[in-house]
Protein backbone atom coordinates (compact mmCIF):
# COMPACT_ATOMS: atom_id res chain seq x y z
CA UNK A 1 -5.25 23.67 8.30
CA UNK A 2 -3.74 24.22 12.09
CA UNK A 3 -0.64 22.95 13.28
CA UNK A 4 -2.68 20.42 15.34
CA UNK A 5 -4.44 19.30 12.46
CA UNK A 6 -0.83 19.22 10.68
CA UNK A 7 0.29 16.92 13.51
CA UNK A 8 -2.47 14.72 13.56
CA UNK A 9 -2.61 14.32 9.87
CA UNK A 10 0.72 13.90 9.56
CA UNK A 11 0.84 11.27 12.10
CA UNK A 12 -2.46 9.27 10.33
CA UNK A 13 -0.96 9.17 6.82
CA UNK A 14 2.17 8.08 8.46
CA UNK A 15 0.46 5.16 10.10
CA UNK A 16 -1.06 3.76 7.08
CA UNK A 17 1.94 4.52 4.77
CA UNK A 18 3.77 2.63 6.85
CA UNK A 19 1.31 -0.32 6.96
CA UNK A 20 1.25 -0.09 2.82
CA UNK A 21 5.46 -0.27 2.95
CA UNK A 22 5.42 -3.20 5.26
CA UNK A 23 3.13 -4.74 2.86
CA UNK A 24 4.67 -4.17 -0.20
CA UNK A 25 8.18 -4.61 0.94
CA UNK A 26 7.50 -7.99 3.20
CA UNK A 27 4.32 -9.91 2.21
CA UNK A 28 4.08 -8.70 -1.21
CA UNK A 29 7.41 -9.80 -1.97
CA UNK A 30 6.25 -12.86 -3.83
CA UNK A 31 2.80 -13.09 -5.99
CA UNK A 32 0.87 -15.34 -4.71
CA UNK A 33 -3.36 -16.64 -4.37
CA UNK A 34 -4.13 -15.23 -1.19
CA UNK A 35 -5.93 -17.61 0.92
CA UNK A 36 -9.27 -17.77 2.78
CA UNK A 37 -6.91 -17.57 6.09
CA UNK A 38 -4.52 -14.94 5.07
CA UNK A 39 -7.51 -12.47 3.72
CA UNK A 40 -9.55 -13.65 7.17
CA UNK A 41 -6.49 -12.61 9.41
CA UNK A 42 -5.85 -8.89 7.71
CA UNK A 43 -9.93 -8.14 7.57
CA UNK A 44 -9.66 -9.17 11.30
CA UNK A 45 -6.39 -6.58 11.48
CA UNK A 46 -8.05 -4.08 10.03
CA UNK A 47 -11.38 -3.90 11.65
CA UNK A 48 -9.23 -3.76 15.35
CA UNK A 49 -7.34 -1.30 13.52
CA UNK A 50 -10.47 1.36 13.07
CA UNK A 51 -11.62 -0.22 16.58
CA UNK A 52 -8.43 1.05 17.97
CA UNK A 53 -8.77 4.39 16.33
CA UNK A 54 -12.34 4.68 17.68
CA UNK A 55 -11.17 4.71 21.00
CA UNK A 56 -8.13 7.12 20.33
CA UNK A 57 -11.33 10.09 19.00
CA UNK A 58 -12.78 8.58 22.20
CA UNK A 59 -10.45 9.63 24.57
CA UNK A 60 -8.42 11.96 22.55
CA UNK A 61 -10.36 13.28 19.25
CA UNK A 62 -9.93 17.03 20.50
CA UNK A 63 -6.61 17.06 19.45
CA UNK A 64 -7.39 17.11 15.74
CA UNK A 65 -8.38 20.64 16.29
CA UNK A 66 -6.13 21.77 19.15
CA UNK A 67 -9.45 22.12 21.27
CA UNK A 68 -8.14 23.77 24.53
CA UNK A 69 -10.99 26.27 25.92
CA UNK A 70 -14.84 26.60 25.22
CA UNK A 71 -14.46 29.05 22.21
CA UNK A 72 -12.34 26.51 20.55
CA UNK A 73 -14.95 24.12 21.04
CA UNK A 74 -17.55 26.17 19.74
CA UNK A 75 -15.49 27.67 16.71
CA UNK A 76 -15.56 23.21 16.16
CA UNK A 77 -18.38 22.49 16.52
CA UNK A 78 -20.05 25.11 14.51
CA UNK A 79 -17.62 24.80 11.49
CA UNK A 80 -17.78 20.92 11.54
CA UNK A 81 -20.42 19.58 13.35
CA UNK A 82 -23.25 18.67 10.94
CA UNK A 83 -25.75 19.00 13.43
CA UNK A 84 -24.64 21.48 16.25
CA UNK A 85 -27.54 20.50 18.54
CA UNK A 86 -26.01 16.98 19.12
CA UNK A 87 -23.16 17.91 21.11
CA UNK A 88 -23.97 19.38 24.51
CA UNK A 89 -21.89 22.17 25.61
CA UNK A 90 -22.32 23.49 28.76
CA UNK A 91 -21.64 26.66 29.65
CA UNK A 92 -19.49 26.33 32.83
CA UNK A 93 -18.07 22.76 32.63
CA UNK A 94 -15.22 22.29 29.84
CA UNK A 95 -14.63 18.84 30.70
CA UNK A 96 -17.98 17.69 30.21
CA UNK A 97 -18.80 19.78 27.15
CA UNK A 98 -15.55 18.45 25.74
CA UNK A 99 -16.10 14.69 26.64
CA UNK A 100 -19.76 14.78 24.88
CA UNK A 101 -17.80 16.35 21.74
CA UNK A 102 -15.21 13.77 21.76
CA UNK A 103 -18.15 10.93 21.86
CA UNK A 104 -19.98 12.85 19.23
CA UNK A 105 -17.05 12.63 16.93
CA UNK A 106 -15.89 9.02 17.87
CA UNK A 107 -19.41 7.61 16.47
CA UNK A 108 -19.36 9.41 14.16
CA UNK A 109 -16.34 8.04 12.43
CA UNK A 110 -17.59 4.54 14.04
CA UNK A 111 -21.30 4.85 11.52
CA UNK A 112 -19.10 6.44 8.92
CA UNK A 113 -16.75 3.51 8.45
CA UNK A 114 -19.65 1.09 8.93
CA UNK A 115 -21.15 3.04 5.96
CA UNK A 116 -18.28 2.80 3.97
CA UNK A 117 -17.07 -0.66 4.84
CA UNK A 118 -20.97 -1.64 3.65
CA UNK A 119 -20.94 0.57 0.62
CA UNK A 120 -17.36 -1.19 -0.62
CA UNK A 121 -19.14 -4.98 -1.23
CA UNK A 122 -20.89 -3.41 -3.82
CA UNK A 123 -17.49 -2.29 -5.00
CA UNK A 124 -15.90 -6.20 -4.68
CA UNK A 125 -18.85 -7.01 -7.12
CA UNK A 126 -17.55 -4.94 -9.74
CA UNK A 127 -13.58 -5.26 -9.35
CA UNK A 128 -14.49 -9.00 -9.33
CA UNK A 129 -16.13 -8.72 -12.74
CA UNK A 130 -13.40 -6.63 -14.26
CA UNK A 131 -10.79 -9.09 -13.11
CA UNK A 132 -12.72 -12.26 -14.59
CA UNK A 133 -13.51 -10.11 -17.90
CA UNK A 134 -9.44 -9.25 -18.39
CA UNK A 135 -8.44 -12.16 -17.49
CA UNK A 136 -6.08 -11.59 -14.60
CA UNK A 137 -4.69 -14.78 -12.90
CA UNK A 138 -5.62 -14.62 -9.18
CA UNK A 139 -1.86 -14.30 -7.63
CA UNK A 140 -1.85 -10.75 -9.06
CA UNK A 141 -4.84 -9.92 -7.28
CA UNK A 142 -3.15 -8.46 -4.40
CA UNK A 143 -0.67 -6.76 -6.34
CA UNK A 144 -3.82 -4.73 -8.53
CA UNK A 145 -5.24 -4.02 -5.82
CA UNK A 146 -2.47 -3.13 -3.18
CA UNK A 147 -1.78 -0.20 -5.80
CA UNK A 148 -5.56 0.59 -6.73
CA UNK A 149 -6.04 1.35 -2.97
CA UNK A 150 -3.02 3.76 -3.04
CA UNK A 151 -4.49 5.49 -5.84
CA UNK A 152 -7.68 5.27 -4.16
CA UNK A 153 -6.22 7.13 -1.20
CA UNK A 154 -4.83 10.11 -3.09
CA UNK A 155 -7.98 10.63 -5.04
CA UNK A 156 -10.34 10.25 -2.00
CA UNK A 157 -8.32 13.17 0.15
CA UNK A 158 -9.12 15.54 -3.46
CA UNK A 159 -12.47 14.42 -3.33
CA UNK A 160 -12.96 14.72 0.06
CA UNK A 161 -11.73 17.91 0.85
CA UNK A 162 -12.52 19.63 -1.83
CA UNK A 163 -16.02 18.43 -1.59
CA UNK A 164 -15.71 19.95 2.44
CA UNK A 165 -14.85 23.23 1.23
CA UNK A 166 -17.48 23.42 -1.30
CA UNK A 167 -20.21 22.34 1.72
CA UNK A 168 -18.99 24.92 4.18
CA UNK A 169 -19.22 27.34 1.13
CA UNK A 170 -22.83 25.86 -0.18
CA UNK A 171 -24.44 24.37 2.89
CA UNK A 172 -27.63 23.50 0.62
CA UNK A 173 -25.30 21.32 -1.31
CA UNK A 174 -26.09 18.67 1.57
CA UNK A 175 -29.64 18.10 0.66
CA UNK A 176 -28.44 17.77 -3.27
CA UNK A 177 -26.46 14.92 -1.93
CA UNK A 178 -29.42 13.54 -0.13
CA UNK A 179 -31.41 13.41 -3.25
CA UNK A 180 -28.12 11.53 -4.97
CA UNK A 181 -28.39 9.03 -2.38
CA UNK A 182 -32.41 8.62 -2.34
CA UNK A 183 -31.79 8.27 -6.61
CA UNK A 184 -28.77 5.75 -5.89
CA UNK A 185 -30.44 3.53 -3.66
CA UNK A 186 -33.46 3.78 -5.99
CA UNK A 187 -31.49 2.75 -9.34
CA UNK A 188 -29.45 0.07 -7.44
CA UNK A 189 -33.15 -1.84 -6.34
CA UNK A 190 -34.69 -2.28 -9.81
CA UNK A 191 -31.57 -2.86 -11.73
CA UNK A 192 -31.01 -6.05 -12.32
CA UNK A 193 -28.72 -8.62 -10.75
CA UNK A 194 -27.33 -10.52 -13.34
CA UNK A 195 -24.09 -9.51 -14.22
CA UNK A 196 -22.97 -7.29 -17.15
CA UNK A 197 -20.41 -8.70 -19.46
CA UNK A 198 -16.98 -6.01 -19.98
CA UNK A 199 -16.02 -6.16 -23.08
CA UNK A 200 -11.91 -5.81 -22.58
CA UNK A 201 -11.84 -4.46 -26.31
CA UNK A 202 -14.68 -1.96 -25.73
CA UNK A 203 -13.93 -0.63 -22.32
CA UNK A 204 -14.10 3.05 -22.47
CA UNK A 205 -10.76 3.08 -20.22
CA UNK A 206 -8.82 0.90 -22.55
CA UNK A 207 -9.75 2.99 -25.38
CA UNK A 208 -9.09 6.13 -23.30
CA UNK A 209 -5.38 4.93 -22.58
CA UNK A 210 -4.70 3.70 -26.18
CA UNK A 211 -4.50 7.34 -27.31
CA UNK A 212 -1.50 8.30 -25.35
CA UNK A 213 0.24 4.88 -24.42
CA UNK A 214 1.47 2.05 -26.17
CA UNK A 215 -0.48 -0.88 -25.04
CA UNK A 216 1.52 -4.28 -24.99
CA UNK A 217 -1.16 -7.27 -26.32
CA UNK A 218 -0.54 -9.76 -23.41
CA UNK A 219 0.64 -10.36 -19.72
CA UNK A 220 4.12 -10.10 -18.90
CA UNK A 221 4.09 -11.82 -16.04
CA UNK A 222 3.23 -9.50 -13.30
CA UNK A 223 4.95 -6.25 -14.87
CA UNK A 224 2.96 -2.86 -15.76
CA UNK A 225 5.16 -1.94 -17.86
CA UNK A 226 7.65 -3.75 -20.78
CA UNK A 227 9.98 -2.78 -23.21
CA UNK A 228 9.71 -3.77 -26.70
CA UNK A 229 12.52 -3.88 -29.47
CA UNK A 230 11.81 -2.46 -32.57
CA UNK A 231 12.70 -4.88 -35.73
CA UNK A 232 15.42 -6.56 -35.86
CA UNK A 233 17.08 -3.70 -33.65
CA UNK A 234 18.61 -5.80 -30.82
CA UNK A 235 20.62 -2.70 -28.63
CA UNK A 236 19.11 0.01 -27.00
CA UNK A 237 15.96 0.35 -24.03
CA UNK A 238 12.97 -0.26 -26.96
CA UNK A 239 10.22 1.27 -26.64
CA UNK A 240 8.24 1.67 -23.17
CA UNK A 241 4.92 0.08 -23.14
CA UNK A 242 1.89 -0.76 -20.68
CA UNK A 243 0.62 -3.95 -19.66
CA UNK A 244 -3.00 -5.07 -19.28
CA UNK A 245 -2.10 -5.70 -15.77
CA UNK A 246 -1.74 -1.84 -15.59
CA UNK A 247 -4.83 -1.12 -17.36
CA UNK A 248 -6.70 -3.37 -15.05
CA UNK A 249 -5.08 -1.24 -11.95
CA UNK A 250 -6.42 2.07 -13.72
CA UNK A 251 -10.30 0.35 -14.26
CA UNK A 252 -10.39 -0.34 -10.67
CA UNK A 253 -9.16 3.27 -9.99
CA UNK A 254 -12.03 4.53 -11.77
CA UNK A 255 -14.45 2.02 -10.57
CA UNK A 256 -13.31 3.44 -7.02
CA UNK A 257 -13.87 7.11 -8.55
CA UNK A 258 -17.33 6.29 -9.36
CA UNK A 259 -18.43 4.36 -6.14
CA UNK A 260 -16.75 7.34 -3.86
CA UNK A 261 -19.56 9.27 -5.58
CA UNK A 262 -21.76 7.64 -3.33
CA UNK A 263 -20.41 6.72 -0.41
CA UNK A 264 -18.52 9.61 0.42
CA UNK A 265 -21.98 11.76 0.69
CA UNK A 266 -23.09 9.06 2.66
CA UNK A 267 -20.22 9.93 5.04
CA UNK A 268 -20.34 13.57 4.88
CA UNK A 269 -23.99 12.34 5.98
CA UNK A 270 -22.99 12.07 9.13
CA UNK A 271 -20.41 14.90 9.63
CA UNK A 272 -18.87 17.73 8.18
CA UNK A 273 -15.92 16.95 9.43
CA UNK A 274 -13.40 16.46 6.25
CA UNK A 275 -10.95 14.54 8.52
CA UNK A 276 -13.64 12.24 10.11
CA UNK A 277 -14.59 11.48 6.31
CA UNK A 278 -11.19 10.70 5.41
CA UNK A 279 -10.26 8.72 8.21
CA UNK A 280 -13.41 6.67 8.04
CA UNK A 281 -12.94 6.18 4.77
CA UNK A 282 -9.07 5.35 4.25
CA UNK A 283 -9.55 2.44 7.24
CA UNK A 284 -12.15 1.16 5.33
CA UNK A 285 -10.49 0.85 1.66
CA UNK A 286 -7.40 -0.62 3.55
CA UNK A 287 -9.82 -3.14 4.86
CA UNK A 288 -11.47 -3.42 1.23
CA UNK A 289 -8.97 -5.60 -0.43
CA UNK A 290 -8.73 -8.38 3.01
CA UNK A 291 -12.76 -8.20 2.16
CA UNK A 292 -12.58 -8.66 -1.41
CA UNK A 293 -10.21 -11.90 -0.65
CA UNK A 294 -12.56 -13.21 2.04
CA UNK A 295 -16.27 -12.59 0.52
CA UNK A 296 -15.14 -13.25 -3.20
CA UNK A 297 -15.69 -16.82 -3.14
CA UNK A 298 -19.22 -16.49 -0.95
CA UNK A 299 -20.26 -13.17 -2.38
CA UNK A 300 -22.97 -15.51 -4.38
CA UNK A 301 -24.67 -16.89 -1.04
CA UNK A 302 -25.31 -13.13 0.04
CA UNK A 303 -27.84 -12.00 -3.01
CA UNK A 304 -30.04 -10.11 -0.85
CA UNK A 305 -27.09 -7.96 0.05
CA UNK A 306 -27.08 -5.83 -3.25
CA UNK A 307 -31.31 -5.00 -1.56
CA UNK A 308 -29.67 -4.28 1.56
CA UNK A 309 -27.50 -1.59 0.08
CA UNK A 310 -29.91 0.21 -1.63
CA UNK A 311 -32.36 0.07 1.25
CA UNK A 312 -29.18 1.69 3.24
CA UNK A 313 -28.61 4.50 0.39
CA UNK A 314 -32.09 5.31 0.70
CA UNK A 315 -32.03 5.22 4.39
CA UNK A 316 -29.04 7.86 4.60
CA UNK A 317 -30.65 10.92 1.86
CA UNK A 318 -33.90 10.30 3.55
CA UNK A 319 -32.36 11.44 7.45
CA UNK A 320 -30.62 14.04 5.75
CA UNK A 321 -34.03 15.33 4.55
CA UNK A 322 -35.85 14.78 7.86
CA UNK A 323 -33.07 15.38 10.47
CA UNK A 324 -35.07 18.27 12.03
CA UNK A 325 -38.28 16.14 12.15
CA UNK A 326 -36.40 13.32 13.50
CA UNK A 327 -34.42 15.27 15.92
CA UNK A 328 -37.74 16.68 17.73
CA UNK A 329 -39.08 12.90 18.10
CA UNK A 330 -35.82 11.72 20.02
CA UNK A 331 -34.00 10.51 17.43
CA UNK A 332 -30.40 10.30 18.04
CA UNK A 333 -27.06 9.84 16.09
CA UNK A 334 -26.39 6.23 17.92
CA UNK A 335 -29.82 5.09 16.37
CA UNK A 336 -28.65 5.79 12.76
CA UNK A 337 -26.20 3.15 13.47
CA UNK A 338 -28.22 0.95 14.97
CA UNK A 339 -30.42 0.88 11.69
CA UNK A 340 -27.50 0.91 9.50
CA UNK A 341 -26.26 -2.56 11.42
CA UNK A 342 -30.02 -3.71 11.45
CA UNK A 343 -30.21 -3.57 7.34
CA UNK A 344 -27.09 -5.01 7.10
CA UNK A 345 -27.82 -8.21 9.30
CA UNK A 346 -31.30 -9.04 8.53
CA UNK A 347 -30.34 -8.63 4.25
CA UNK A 348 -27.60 -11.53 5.37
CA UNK A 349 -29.66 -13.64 7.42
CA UNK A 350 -32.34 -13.44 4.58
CA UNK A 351 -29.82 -14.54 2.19
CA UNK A 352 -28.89 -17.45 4.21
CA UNK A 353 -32.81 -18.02 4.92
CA UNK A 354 -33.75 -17.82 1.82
CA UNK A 355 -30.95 -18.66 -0.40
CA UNK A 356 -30.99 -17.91 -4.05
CA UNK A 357 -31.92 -20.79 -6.79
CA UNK A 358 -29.85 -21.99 -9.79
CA UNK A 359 -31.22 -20.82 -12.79
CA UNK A 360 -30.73 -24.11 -15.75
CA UNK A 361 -28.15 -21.68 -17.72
CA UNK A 362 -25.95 -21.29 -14.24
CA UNK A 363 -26.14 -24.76 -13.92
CA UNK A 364 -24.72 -25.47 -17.27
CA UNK A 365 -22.36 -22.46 -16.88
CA UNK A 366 -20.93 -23.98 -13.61
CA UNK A 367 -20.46 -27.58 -15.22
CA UNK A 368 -16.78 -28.20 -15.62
CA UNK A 369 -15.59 -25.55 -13.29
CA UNK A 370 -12.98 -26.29 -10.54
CA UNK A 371 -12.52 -23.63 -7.82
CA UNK A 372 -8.84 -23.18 -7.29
């Protein structure tokens, strides 16, 4: 990593730890049900935010790499460019060379965080499931997942560099991730919708963290941690215990884990780039929990979504497969995006078209609910 790199780094991570003190320190102050205006406002924040950072790689993307001559641009392009070809460099004109690299880059952390953003509903699915099956009241929502996304940070920049330096090792590597993707999408379109019941008791996680923590038997509040007096012994700290407040922050650590599996290949899709990946991918779990607040209670009316998704999965190993075929017919990096968009809008509009009927058991299941 070169001082430029150091800088610019730096300088990101700065940015959004900034954002994550401001919002722990000023509007996470007090637990509270996030409303369908609040979580509309941030997702609106957020998606200027990665707007706003597609226009900085835009107009100033070289400087992640200190780019200053044509050998620096070529040493760039062929260590992180996924497809060299893309980018035309031209002998004798810097400026122009370097402008089609900066555009190159710029959409490609513009279809990367698309990907991402698209691949994360899937996500909301699950984290809501795991907090209806432990039982976690809705004003510590935020809090959960305010601190899942932090871990979700640190354990995305292992995964994703790590999983850089093992491509620019094992270049072949790319097409094993291509066949992950192509099984992914395939697996996600014949399972079945209906949800799967967690068993709190039986979670693998919970039984995982029972062996080396203490695991208090209720909430407390909206504390991870509690100290409990042993006996009748009334002085001293007592012994340190967990919550299942903090259990349900490590599930939805893991369940991140487990969907980074596929959407960071779907990223590295569309660059080598390990910073592009990251970047892409950190605006988009920031955006993740505004999302989860704002589609949670309309995530039913979008069933055709979870088809969307796995038509997009597929979509992404099979160009990986084909790029060289698809190249020599004219296809371009700006159409990959346009197909990405296209899945995503027509599996909405046929959810609204066509919108899902009530099954008699949902029907009885939905008697004598209140939404709060």
């Amino acid at each position: 990593m070169g001082i430029h790199e150091i800088l610019f780094f730096s300088g990101f991570l700065l940015f959004i730890g900034l954002m994550l003190l401001i919002d722990l320190g000023v509007f996470s102050k007090k637990d509270h049900v996030v409303s369908f205006k609040e979580a509309g406002t941030w997702s609106l924040v957020w998606v200027t935010f990665a707007l706003g950072f597609y226009f900085l790689l835009y107009t100033n993307g070289h400087r992640i790499h200190g780019i200053e001559n044509l050998q620096d641009l070529s040493r760039v392009i062929t260590s992180y460019v996924a497809h060299p070809e893309d980018v035309k460099v031209i002998a004798d004109n810097f400026e122009k060379s370097l402008q089609s690299y900066k555009q190159h880059i710029a959409l490609e952390f513009l279809t990367g965080y698309l990907l991402e953003y698209s691949l994360s509903v899937d996500n909301i699915f699950v984290i809501i499931l795991v907090f209806t099956s432990f039982g976690v009241r809705q004003k510590y929502y935020k809090k959960v997942l305010l601190w899942g996304i932090i871990g979700a940070i640190v354990m995305r920049f292992i995964f994703i560099f790590l999983g850089s330096a093992i491509i620019q090792q094992f270049g072949i590597i790319l097409y094993f991730f291509a066949g992950f993707l192509v099984f992914s999408g395939g697996k996600m379109l014949i399972t079945s919708d209906e949800d799967e019941d967690i068993d709190p008791e039986k979670h693998w996680m919970v039984k995982f963290t029972s062996k080396f923590f203490a695991v208090f038997p209720r909430y407390v509040g909206g504390n991870f941690f509690v100290r409990k007096r042993e006996g009748k012994k009334q002085t001293g700290k007592g012994r340190l215990m967990i919550t299942p407040l903090f259990l349900t922050v490590m599930i939805v650590e893991v369940t991140d884990l487990i969907f980074a599996v596929d959407s960071v290949p779907a990223v590295f899709s569309v660059t080598k780039d390990p910073y592009i990946v990251f970047f892409s991918n950190i605006f988009a779990i920031m955006g993740l929990r505004s999302m989860f607040f704002f589609l949670s209670n309309i995530m039913h009316l979008f069933h055709y979504l979870k088809t969307g998704l796995s038509f997009l999965l597929i979509f992404i190993g099979l160009k990986m497969f084909l790029h060289s075929w698809l190249k020599s017919v004219g296809f371009e990096n700006y159409h990959s995006l346009l197909i990405v968009v296209s899945i995503l809008v027509v599996s909405v509009l046929a959810s609204l078209i066509f919108p899902k009927k009530k099954t008699s058991s949902e029907e009885d299941d939905n008697q004598g609910v209140v939404a709060s």
